[in-house]
Protein backbone atom coordinates (compact mmCIF):
# COMPACT_ATOMS: atom_id res chain seq x y z
CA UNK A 1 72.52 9.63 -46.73
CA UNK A 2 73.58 9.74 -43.30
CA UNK A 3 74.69 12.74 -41.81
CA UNK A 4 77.29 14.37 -39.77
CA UNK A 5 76.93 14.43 -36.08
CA UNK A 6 76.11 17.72 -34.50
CA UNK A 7 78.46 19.63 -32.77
CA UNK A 8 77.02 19.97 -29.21
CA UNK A 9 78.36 19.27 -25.73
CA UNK A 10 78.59 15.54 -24.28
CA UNK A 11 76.00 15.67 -22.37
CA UNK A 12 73.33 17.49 -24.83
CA UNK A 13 74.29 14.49 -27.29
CA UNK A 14 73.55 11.97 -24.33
CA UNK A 15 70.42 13.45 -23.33
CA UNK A 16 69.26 13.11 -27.19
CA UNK A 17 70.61 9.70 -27.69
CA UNK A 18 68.63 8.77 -24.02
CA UNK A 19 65.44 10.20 -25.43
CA UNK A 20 65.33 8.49 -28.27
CA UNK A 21 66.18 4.34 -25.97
CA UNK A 22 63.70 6.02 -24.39
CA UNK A 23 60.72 6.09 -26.66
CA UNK A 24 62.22 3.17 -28.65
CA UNK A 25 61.88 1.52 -25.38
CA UNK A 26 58.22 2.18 -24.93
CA UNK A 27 57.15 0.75 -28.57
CA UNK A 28 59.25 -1.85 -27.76
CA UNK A 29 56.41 -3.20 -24.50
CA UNK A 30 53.75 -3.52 -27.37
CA UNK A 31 55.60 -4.27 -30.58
CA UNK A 32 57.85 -6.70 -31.88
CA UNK A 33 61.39 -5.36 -32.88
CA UNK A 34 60.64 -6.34 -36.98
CA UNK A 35 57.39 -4.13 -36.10
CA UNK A 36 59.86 -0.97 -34.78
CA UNK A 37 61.04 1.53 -37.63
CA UNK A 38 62.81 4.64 -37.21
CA UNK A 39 59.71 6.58 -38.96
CA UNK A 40 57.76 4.98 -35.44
CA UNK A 41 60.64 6.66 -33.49
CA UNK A 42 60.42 9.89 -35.00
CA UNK A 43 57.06 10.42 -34.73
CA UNK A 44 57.28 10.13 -30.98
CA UNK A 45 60.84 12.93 -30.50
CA UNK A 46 60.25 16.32 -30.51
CA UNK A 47 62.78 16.61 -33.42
CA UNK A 48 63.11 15.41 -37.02
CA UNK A 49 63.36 12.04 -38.46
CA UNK A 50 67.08 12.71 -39.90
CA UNK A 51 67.69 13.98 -37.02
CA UNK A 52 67.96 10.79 -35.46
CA UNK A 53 70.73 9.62 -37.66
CA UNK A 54 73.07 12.43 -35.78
CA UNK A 55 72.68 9.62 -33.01
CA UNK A 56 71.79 6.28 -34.56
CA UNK A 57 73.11 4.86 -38.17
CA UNK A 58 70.35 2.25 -37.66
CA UNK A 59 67.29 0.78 -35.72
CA UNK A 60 69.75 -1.46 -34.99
CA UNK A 61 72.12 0.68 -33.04
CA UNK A 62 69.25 1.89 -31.25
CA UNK A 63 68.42 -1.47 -29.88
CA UNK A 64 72.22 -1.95 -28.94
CA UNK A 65 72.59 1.47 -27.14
CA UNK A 66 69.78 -0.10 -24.79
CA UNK A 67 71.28 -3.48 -24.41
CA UNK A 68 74.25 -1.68 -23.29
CA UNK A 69 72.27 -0.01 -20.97
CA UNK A 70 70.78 -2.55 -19.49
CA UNK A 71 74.01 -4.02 -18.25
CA UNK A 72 75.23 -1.19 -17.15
CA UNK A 73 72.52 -1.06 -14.65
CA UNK A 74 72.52 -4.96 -14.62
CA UNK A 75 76.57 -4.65 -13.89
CA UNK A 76 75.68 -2.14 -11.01
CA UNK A 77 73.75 -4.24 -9.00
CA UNK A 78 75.84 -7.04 -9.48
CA UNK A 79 78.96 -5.32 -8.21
CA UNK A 80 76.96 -3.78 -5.37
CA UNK A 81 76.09 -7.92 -4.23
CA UNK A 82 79.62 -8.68 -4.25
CA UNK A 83 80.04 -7.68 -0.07
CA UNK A 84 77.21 -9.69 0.49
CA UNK A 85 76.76 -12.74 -1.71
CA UNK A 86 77.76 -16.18 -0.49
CA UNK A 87 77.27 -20.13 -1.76
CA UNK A 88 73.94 -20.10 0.00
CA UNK A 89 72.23 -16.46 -1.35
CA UNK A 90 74.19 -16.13 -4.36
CA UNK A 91 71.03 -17.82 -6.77
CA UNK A 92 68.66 -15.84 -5.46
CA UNK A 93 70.10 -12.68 -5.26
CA UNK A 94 71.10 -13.07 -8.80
CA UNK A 95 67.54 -14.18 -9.75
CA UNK A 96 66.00 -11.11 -8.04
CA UNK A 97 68.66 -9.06 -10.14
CA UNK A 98 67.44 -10.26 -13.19
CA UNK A 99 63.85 -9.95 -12.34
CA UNK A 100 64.96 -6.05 -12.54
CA UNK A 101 65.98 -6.66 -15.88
CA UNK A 102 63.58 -7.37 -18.03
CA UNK A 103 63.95 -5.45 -20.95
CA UNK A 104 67.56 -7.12 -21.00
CA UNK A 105 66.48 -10.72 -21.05
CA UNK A 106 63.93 -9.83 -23.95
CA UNK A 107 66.51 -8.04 -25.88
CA UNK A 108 68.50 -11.42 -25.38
CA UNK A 109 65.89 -13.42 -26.81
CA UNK A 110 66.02 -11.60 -29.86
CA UNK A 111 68.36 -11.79 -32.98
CA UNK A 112 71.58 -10.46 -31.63
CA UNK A 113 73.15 -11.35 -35.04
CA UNK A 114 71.29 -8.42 -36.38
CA UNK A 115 71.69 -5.84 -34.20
CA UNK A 116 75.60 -6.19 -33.93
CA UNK A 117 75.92 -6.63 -37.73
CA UNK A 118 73.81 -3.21 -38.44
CA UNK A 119 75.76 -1.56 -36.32
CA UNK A 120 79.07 0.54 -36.53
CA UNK A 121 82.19 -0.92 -34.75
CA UNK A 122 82.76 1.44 -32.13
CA UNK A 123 78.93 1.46 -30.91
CA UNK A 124 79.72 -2.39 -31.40
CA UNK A 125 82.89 -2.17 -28.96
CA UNK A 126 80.98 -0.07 -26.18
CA UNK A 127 78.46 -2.57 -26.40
CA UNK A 128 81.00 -5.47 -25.93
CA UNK A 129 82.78 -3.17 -22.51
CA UNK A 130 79.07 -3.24 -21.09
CA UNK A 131 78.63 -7.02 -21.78
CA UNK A 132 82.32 -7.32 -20.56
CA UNK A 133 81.70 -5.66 -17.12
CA UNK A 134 78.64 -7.50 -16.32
CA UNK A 135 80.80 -10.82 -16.87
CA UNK A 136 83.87 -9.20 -14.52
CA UNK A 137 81.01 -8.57 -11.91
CA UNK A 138 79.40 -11.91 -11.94
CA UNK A 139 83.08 -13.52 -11.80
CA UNK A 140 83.97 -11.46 -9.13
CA UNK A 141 80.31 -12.86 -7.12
CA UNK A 142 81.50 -16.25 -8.05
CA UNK A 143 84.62 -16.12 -6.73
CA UNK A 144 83.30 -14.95 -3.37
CA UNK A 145 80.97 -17.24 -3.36
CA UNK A 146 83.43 -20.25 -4.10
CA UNK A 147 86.32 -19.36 -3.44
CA UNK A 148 87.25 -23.23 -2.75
CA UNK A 149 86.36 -23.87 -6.49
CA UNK A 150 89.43 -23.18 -9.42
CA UNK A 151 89.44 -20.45 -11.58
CA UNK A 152 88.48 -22.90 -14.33
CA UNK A 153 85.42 -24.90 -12.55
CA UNK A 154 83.65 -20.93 -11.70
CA UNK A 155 84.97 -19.70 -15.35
CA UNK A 156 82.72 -22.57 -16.63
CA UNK A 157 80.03 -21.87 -14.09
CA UNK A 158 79.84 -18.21 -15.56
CA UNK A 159 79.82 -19.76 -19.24
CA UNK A 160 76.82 -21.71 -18.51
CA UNK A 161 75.28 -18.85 -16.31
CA UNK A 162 75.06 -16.86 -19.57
CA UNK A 163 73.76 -19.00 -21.95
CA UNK A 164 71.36 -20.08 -19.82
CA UNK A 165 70.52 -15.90 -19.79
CA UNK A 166 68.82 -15.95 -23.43
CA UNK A 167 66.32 -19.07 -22.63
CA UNK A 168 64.65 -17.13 -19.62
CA UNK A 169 62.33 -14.44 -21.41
CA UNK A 170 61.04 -16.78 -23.53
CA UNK A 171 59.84 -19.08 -21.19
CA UNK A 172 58.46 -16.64 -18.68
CA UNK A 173 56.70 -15.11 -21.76
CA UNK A 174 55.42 -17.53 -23.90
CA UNK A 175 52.69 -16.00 -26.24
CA UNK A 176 48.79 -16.84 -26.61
CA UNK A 177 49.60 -18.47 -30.04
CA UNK A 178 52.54 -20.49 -28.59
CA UNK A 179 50.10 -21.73 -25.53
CA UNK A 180 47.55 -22.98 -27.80
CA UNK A 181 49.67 -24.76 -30.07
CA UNK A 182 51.74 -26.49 -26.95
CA UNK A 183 48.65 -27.28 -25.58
CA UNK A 184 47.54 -29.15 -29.54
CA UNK A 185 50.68 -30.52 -29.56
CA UNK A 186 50.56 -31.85 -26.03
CA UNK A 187 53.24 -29.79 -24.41
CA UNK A 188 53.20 -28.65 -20.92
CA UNK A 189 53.45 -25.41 -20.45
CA UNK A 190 54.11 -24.27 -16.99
CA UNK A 191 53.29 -20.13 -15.84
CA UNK A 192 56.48 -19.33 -14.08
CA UNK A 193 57.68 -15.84 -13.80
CA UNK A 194 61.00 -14.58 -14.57
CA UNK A 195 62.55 -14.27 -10.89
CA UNK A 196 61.32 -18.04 -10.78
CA UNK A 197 62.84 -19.31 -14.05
CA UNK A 198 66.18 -17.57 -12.78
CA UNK A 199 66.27 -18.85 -9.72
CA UNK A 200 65.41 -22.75 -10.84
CA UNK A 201 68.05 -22.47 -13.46
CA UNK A 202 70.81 -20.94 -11.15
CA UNK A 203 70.24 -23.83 -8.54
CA UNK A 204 71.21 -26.29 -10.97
CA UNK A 205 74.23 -24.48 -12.24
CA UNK A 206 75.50 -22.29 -9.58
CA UNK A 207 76.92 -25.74 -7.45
């Protein structure tokens, strides 16, 4: 049964919600997100297991309160670029943004699907105003950077600029087992880190 939240200031219930991205976060360098329970959380908080669901409904939400986070502080630096960026810089500045951000590009890679569906609405909606902001901000770089382009030609320019966001962690971070069978099957496999997977791919589309 889940229960109700605790009645404590803003800020107290931010602090607890942080700590527990926070060690979520950590499992989440060494362990897949299937691999991640709430029991693994709540060994690692100074506080009990239930307690978590004050905070979080689901492992789910968890893994959504730290997407948002992640472009939050993606959306930050992006707005900060916008008094700087032109056509020329604009690729790598974003590249070296993203290479920043990559707990954000991993989460991408994994089954969104999931984590919005376990999750309630409204943690849903903030989610959607973090994802939302990041898009205003890299609009508002495009349209300094081409301002000579129409509002549809950048709007597709951002389209593509975000799918091509969930392809980058896996190829910068292609697994032993995936190597060897690439290499059985064939199937170059190139070592490229994120900041250069970004940047290659925002050439090509950023034109």
């Amino acid at each position: 049964m889940v229960m109700q939240m605790v009645k404590s200031t803003p800020d107290f219930i931010a602090e607890r919600r942080d700590e527990i991205m926070n060690v979520c976060e950590r499992h989440y360098r060494t362990m897949s997100f299937k691999e991640i329970t709430l029991k693994e959380i709540g060994n690692e908080t100074p506080f009990s297991r239930p307690t978590i669901y004050n905070y979080f409904e689901s492992k789910e939400e968890i893994f959504l309160a730290l997407f948002e986070r992640e472009y939050v502080l993606w959306s930050d630096e992006l707005e900060m670029l916008v008094g700087t960026v032109t056509a020329d810089n604009l690729a790598q500045s974003v590249a070296a943004s993203l290479e920043k951000r990559e707990l954000m590009l991993k989460l991408l890679a994994v089954n969104l699907y999931d984590m919005e569906e376990n999750s309630r609405k409204e943690r849903l909606v903030e989610f959607k105003r973090a994802y939302g902001r990041s898009k205003q901000a890299f609009a508002a770089l495009l349209e300094k950077a081409f301002p000579e382009k129409t509002e549809r030609e950048r709007g597709e320019m951002l389209i593509a600029a975000f799918e091509f966001l969930h392809g980058i962690y896996p190829y910068a971070h292609a697994t032993e087992k995936q190597k060897e069978a690439m290499d059985e099957a064939g199937v170059q496999y190139e070592e490229k880190t994120i900041y250069e997977h970004a940047l290659n791919g925002l050439k090509r589309l950023l034109v």
